[in-house]
N, C-alpha and C. Protein backbone atom coordinates (compact mmCIF):
# COMPACT_ATOMS: atom_id res chain seq x y z
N UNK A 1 -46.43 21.00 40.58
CA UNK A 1 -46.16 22.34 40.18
C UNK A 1 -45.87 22.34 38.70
N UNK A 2 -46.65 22.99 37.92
CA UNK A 2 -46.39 23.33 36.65
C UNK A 2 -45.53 24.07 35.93
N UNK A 3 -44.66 24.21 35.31
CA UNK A 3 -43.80 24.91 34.48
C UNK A 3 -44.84 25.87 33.64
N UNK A 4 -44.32 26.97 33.64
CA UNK A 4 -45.05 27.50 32.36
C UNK A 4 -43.95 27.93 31.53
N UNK A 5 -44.68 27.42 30.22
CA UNK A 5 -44.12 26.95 28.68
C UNK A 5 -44.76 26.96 27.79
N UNK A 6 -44.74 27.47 26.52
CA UNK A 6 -45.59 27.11 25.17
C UNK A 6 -45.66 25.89 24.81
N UNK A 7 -46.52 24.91 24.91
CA UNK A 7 -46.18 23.99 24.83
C UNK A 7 -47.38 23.14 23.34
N UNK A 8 -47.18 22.16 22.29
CA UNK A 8 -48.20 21.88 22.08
C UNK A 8 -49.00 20.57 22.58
N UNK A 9 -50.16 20.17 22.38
CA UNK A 9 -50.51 19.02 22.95
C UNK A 9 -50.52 18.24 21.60
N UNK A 10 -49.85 16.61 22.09
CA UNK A 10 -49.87 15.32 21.48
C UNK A 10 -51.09 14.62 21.14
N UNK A 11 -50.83 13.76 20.29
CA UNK A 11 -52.11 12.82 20.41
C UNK A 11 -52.08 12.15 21.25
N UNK A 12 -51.21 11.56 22.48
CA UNK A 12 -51.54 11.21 23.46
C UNK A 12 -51.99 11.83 25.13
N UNK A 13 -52.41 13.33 24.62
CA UNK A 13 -52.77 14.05 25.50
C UNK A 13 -51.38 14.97 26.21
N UNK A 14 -49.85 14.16 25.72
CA UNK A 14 -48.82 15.18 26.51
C UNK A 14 -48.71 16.09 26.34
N UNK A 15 -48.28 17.09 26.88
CA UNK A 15 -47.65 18.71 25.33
C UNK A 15 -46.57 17.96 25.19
N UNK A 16 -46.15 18.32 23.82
CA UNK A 16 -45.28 18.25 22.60
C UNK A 16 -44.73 19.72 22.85
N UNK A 17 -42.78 19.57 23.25
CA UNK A 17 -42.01 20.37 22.88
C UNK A 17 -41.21 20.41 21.74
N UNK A 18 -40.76 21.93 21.21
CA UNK A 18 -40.23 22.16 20.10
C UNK A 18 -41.33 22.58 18.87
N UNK A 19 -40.80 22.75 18.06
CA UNK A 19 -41.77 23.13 16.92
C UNK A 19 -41.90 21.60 15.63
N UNK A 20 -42.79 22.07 14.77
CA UNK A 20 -43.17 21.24 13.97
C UNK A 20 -43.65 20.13 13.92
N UNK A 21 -43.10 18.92 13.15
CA UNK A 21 -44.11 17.64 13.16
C UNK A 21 -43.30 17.00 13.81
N UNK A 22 -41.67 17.14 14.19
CA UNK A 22 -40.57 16.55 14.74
C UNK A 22 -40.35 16.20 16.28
N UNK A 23 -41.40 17.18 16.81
CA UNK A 23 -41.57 17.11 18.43
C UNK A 23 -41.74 15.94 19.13
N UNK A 24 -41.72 15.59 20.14
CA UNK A 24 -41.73 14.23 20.63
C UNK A 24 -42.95 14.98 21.81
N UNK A 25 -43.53 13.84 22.47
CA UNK A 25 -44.08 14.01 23.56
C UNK A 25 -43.80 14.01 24.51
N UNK A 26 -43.75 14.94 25.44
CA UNK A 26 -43.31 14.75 26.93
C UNK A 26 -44.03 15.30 28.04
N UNK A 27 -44.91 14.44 28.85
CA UNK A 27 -45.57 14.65 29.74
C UNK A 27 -44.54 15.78 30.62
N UNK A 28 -45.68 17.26 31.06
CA UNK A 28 -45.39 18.22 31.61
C UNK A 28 -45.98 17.99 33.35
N UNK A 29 -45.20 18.02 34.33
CA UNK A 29 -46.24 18.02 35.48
C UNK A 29 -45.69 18.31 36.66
N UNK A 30 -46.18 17.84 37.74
CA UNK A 30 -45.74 17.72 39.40
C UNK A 30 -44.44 16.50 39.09
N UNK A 31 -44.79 15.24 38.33
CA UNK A 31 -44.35 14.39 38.91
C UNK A 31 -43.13 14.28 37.99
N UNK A 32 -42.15 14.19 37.59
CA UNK A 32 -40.94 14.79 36.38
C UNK A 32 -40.17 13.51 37.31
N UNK A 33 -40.36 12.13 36.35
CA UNK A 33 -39.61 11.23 36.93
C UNK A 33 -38.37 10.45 35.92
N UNK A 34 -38.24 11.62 34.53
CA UNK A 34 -36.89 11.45 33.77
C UNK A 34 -35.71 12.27 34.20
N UNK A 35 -36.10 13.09 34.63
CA UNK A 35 -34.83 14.00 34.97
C UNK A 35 -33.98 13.90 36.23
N UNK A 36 -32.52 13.62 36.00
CA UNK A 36 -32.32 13.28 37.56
C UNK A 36 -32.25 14.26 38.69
N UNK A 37 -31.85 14.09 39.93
CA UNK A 37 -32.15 15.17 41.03
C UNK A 37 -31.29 15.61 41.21
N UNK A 38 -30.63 16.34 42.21
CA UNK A 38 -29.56 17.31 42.17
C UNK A 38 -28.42 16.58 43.11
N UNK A 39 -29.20 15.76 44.01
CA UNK A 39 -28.08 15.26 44.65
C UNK A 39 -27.74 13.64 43.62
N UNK A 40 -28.79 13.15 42.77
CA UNK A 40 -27.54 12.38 42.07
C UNK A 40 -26.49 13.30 41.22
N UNK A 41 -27.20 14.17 40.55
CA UNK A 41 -25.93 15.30 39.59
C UNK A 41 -24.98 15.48 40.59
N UNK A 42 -24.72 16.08 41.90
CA UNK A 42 -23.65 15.92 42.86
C UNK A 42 -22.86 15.02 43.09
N UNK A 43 -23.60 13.70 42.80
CA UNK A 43 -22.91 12.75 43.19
C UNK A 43 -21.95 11.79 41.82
N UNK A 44 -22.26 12.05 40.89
CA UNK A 44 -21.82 12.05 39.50
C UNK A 44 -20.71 12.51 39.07
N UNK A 45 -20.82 14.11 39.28
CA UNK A 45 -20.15 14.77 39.60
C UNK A 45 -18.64 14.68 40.63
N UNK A 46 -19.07 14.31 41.51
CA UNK A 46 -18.29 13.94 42.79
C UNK A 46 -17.40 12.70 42.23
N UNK A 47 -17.90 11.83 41.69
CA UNK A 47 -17.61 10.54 41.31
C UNK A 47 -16.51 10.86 39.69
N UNK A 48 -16.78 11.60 39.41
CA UNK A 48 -15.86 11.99 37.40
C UNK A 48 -14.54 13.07 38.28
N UNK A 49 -15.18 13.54 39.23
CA UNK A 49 -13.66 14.48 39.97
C UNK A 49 -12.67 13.52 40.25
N UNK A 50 -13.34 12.55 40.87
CA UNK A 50 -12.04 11.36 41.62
C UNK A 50 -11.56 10.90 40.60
N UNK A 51 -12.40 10.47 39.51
CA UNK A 51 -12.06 9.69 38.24
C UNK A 51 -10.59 10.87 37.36
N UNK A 52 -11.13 11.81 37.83
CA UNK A 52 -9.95 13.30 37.51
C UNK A 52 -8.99 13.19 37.91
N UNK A 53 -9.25 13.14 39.03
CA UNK A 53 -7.95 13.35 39.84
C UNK A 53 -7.35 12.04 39.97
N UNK A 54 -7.82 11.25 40.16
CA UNK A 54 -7.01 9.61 39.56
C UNK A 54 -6.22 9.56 38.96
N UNK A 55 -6.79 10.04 37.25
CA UNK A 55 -5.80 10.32 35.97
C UNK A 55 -4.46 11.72 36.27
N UNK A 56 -4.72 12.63 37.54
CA UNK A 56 -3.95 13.95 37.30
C UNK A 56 -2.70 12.72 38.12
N UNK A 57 -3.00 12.32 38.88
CA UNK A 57 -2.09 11.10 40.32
C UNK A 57 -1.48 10.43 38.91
N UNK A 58 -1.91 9.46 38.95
CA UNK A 58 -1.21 8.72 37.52
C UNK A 58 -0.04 9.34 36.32
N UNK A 59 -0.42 11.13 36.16
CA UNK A 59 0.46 11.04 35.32
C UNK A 59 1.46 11.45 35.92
N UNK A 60 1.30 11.95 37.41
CA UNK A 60 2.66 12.66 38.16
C UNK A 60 3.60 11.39 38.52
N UNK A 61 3.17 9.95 38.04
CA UNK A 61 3.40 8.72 38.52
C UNK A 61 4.87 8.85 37.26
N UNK A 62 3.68 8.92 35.86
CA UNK A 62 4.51 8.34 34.67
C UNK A 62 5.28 9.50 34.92
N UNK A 63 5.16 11.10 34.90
CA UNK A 63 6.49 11.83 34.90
C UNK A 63 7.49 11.36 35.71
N UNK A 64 6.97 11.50 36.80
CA UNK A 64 8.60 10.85 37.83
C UNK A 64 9.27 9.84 37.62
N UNK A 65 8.37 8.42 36.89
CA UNK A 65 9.62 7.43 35.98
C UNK A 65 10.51 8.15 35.23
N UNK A 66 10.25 9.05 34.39
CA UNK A 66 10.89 9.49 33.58
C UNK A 66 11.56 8.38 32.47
N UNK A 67 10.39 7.70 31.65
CA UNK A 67 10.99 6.72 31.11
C UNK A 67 11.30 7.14 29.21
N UNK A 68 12.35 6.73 28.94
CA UNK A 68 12.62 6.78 27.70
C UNK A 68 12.07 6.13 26.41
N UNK A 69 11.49 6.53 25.48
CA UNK A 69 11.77 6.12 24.32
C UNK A 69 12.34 5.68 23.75
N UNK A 70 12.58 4.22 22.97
CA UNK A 70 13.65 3.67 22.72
C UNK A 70 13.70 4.63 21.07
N UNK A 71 14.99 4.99 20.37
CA UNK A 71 15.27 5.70 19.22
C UNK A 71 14.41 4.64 18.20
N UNK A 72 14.10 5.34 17.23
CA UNK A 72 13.86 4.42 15.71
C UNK A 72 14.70 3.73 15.43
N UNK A 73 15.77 4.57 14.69
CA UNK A 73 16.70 3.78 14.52
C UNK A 73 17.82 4.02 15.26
N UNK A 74 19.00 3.13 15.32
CA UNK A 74 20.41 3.49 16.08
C UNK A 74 21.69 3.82 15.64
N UNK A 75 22.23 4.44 15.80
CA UNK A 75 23.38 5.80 15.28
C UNK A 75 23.95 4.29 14.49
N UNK A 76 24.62 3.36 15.03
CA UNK A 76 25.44 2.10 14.14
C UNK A 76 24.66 1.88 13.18
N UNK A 77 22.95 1.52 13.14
CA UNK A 77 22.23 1.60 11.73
C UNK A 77 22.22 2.50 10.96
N UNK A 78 22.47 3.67 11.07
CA UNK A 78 22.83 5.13 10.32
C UNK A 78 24.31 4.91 9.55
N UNK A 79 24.74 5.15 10.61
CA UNK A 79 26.47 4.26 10.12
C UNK A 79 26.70 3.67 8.44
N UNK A 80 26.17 2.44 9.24
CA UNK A 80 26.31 1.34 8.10
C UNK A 80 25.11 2.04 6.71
N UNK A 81 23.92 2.35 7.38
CA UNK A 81 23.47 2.62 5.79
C UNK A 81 24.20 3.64 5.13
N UNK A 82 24.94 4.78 5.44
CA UNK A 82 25.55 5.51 5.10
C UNK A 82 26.86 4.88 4.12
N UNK A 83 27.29 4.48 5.16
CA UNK A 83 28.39 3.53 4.36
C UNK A 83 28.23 3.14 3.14
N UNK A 84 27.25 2.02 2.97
CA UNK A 84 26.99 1.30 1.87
C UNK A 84 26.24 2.42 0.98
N UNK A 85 25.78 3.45 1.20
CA UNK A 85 25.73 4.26 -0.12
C UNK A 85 26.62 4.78 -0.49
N UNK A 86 27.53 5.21 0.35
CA UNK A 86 28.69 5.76 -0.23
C UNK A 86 29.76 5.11 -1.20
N UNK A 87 29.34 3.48 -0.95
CA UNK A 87 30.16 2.26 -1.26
C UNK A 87 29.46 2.28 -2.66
N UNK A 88 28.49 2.70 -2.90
CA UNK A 88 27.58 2.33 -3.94
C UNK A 88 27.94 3.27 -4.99
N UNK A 89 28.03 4.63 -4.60
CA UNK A 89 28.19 6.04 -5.12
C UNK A 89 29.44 5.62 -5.54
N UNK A 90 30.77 5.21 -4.80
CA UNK A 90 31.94 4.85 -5.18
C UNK A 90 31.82 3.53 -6.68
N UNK A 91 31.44 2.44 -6.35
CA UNK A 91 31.35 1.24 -7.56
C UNK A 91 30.95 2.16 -8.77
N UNK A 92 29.64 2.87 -8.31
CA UNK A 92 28.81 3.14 -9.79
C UNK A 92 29.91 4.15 -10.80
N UNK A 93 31.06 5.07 -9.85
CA UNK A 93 31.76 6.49 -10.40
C UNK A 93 32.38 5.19 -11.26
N UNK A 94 32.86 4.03 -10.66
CA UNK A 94 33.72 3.41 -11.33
C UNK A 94 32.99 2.29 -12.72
N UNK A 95 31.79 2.67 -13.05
CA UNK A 95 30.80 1.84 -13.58
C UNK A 95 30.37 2.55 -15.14
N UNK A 96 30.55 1.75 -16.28
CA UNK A 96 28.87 2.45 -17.30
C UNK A 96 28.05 2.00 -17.88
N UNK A 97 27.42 2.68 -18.17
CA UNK A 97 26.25 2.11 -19.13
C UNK A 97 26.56 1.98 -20.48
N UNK A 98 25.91 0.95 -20.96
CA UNK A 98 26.35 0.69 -22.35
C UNK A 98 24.98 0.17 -22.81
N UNK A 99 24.36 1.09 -23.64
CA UNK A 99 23.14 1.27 -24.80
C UNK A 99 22.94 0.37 -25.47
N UNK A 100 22.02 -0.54 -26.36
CA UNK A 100 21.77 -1.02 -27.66
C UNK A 100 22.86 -1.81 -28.02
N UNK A 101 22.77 -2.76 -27.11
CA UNK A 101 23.93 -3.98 -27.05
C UNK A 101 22.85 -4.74 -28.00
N UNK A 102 23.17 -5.62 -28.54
CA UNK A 102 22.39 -6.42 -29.60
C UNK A 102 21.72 -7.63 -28.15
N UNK A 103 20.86 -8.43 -29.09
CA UNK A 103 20.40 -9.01 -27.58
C UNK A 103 20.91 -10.56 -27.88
N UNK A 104 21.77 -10.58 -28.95
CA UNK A 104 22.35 -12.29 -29.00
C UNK A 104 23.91 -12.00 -28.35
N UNK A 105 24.53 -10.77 -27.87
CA UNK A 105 25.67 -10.37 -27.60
C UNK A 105 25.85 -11.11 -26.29
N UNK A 106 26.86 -11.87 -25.29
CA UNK A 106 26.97 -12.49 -24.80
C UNK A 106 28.31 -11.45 -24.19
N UNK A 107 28.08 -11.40 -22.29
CA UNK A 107 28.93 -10.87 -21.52
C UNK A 107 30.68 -10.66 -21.92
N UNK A 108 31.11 -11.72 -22.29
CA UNK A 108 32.16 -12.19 -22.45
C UNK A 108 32.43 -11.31 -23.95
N UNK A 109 31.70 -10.94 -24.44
CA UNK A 109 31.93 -10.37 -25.56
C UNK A 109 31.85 -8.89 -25.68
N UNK A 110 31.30 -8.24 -24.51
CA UNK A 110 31.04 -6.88 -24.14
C UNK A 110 32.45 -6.26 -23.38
N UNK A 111 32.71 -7.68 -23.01
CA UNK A 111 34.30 -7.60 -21.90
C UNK A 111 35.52 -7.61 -23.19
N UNK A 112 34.93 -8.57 -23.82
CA UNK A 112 36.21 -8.01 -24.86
C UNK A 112 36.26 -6.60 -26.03
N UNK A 113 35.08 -6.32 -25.81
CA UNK A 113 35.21 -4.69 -26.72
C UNK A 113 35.61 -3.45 -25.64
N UNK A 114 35.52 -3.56 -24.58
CA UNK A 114 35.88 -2.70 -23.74
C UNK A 114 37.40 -3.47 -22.56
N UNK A 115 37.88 -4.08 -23.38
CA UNK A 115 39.38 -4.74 -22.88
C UNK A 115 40.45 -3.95 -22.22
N UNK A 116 40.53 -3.28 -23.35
CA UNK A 116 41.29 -1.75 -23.64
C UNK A 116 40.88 -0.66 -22.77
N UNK A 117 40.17 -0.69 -22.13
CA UNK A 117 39.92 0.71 -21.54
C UNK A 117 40.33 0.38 -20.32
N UNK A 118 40.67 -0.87 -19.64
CA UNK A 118 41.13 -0.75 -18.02
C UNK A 118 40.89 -1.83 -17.60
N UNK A 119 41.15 -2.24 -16.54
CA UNK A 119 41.00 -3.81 -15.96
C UNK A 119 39.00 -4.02 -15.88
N UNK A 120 38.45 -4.96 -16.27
CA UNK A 120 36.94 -5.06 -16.18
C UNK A 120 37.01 -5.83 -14.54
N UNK A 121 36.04 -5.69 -13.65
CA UNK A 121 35.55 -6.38 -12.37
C UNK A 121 34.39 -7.26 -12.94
N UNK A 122 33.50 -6.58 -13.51
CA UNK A 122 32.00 -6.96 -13.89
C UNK A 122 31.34 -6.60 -15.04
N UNK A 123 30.90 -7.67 -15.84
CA UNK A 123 29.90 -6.90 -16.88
C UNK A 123 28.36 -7.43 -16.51
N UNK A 124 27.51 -6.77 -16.88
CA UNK A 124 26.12 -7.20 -16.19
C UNK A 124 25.24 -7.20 -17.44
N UNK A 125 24.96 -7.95 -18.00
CA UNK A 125 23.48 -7.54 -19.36
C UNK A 125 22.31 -7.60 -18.42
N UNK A 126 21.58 -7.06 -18.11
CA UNK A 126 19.89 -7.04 -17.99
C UNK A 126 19.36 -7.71 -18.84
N UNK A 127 18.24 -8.84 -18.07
CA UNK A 127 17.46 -9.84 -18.65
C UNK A 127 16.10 -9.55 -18.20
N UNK A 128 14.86 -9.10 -18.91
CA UNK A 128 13.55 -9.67 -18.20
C UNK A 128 12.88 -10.57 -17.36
N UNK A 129 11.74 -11.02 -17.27
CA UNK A 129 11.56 -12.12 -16.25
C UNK A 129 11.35 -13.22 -16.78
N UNK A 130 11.58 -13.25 -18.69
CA UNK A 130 11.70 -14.52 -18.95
C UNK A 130 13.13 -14.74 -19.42
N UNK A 131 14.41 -13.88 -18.97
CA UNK A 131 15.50 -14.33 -19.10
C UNK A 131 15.94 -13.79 -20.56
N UNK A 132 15.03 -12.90 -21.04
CA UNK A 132 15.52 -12.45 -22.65
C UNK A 132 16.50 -10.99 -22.03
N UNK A 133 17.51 -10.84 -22.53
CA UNK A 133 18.14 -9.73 -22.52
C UNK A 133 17.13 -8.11 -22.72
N UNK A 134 17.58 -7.27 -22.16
CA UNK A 134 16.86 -5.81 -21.98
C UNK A 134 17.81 -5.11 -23.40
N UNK A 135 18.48 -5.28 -23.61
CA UNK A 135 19.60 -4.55 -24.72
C UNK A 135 20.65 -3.62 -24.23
N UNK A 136 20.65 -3.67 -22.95
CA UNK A 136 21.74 -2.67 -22.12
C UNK A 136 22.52 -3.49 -21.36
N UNK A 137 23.75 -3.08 -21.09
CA UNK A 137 24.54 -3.79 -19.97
C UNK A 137 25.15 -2.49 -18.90
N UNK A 138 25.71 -3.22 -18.13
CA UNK A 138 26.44 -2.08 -16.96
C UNK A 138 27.51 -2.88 -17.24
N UNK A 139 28.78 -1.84 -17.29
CA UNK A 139 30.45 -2.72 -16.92
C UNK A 139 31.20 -1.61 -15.87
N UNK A 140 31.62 -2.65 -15.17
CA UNK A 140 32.71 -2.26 -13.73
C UNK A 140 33.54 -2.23 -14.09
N UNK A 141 34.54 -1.60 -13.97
CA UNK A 141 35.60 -1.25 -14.15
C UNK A 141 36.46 -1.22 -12.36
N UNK A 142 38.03 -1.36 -12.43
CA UNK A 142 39.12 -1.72 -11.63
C UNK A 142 38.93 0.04 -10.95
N UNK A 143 39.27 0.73 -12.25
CA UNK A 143 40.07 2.11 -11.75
C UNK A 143 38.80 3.15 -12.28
N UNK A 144 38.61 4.33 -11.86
CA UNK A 144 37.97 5.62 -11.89
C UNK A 144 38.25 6.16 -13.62
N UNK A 145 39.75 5.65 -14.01
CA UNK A 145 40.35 6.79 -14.91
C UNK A 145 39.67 5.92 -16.18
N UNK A 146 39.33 4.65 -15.48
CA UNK A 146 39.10 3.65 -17.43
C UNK A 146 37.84 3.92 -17.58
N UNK A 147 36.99 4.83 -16.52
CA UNK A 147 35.51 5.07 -17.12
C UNK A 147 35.74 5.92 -18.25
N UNK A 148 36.55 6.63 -18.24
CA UNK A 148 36.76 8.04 -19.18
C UNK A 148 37.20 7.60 -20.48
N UNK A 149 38.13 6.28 -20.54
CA UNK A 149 38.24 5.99 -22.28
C UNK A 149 37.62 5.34 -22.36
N UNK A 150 36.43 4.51 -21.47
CA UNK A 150 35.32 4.06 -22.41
C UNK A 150 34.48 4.57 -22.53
N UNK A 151 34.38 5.88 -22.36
CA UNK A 151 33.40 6.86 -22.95
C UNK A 151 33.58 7.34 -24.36
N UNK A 152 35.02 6.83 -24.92
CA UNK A 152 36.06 7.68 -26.02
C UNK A 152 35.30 6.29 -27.30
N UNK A 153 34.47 5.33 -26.34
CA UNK A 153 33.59 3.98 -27.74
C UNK A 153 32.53 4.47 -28.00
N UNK A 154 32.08 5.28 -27.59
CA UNK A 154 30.56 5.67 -27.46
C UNK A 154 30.65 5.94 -29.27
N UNK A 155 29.54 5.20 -29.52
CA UNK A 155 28.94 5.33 -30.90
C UNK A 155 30.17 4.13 -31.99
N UNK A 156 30.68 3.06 -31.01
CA UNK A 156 31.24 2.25 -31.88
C UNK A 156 30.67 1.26 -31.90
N UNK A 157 31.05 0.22 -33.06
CA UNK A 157 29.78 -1.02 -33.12
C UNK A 157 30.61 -2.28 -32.44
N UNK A 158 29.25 -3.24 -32.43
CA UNK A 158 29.66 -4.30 -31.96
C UNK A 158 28.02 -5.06 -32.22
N UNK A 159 28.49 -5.98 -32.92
CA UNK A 159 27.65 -7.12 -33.58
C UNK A 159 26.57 -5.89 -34.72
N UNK A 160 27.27 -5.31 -35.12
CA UNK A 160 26.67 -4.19 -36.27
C UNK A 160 25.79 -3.30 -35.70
N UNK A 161 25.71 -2.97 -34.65
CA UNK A 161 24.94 -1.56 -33.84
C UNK A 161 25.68 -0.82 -33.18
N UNK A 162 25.72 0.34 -33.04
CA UNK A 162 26.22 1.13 -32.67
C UNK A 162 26.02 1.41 -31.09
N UNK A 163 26.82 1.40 -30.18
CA UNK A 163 26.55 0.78 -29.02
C UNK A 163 26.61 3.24 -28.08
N UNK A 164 25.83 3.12 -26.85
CA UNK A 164 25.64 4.09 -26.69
C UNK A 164 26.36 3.85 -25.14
N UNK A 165 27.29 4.80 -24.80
CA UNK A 165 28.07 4.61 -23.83
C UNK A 165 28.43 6.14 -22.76
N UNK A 166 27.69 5.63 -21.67
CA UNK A 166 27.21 6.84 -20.77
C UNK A 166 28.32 6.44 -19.36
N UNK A 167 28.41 7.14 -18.59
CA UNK A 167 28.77 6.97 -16.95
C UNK A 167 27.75 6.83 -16.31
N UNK A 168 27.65 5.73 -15.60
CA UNK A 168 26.51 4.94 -14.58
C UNK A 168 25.86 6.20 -13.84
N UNK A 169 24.52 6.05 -13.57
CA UNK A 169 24.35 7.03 -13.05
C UNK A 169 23.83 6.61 -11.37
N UNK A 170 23.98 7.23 -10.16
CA UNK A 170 23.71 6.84 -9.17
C UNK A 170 22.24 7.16 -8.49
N UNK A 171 21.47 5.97 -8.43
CA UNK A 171 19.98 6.39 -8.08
C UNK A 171 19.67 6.33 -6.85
N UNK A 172 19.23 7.97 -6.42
CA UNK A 172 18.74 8.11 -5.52
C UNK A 172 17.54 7.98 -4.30
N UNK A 173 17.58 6.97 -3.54
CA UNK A 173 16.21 6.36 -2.72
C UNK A 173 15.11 7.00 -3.06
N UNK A 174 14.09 7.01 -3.34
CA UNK A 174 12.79 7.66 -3.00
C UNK A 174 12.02 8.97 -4.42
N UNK A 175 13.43 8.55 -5.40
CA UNK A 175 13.18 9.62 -6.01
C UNK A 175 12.92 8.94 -7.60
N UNK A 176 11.76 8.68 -7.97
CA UNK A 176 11.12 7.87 -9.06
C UNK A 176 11.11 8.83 -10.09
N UNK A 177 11.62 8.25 -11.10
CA UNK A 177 11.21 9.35 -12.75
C UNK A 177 9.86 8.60 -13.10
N UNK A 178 9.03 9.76 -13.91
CA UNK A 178 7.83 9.17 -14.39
C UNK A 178 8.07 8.33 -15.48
N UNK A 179 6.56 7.08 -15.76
CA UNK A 179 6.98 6.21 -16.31
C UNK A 179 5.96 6.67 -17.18
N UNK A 180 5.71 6.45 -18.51
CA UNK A 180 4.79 6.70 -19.44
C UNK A 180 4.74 7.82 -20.33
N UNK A 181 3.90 8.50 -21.00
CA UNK A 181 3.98 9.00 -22.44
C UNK A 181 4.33 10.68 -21.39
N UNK A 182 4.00 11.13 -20.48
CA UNK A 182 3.72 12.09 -20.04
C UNK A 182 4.55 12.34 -18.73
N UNK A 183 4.98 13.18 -18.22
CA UNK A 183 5.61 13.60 -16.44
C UNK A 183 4.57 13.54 -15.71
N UNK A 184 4.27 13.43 -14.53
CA UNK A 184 3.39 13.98 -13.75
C UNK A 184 3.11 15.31 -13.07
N UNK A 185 1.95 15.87 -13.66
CA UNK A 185 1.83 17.11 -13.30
C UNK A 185 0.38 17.00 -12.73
N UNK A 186 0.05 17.79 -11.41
CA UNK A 186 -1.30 18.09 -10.44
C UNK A 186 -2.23 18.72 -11.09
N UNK A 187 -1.92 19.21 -12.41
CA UNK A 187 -3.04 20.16 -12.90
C UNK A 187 -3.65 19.28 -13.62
N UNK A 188 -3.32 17.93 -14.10
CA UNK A 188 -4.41 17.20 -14.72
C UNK A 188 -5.15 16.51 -14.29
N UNK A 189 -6.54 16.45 -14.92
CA UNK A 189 -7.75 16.68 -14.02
C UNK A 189 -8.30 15.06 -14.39
């Protein structure tokens, strides 16, 4: 039994469906032995339902465990990181910066120009990665109140430079200042 269809004919005598040069050949006829029959489509069919309903069984399985997620993190890890920033926020109130330290200036000597202002814990110079001094130091201080008269040196010398004297500042996770001649802005192309 024949279909009727516009069909064109191939060079191998099939009609050619579809238009243009892109068509493929496909023998038209009685005997149509690519297409499957209705009772395999039934049975296919029949066969992807169970496969359905398998997966619907299964998840009424996982709901009724009712199983938990273990948390990311745990309230005691929250805790403690909390803590130690706060511990951090606390050192630094008690901490400053000190500017344009000369770079032959030696710790012990940063501790004695800032003697006077309160008991020292720590002085720190910053060194590069070959161990040369950065020209800045951080100093710790005992008490909160001796950050405030060593703010009262700012612009006094030591080894003939004039040294620049700030309150530590506390840096916040995740939050980077730009590095280079420019800020970062989205509009540059």
């Amino acid at each position: 039994m024949a279909t009727t269809m516009t069909a064109k004919r191939g060079p191998s005598g099939g009609e050619m469906r579809g238009s243009g040069g892109r068509a493929r050949a496909c023998p038209v006829g009685d005997g149509e032995t690519g297409h499957p029959s209705a009772a395999a489509l039934r049975a296919s069919l029949s066969t992807r339902d169970q496969e359905i309903e398998e997966m619907r069984r299964r998840l009424r399985e996982l709901e009724k465990l009712e199983f938990e997620i273990p948390p990311a993190a745990s309230h005691e890890e929250e805790s403690e990181a909390a803590a130690a920033t706060a511990e951090k926020a606390e050192v630094d109130a008690r901490s400053i910066y000190v500017g344009n330290v000369d770079y032959a200036c030696l710790p012990e000597e940063v501790q004695q120009h800032f003697q006077f202002c309160g008991t020292i814990n720590r002085v720190t110079i910053l060194t590069d990665s070959f161990g040369q001094p950065k020209g800045f130091a951080y100093v710790e201080f005992d008490e909160v109140e001796a950050v405030q008269n060593a703010l009262l040196l700012n612009e006094t010398e030591l080894h003939g430079r004039p040294l620049k004297v700030c309150p530590k500042r506390t840096n916040i996770p995740g939050m980077k200042q730009s590095r280079g001649r420019h800020p970062f802005y989205p509009s540059y192309g």
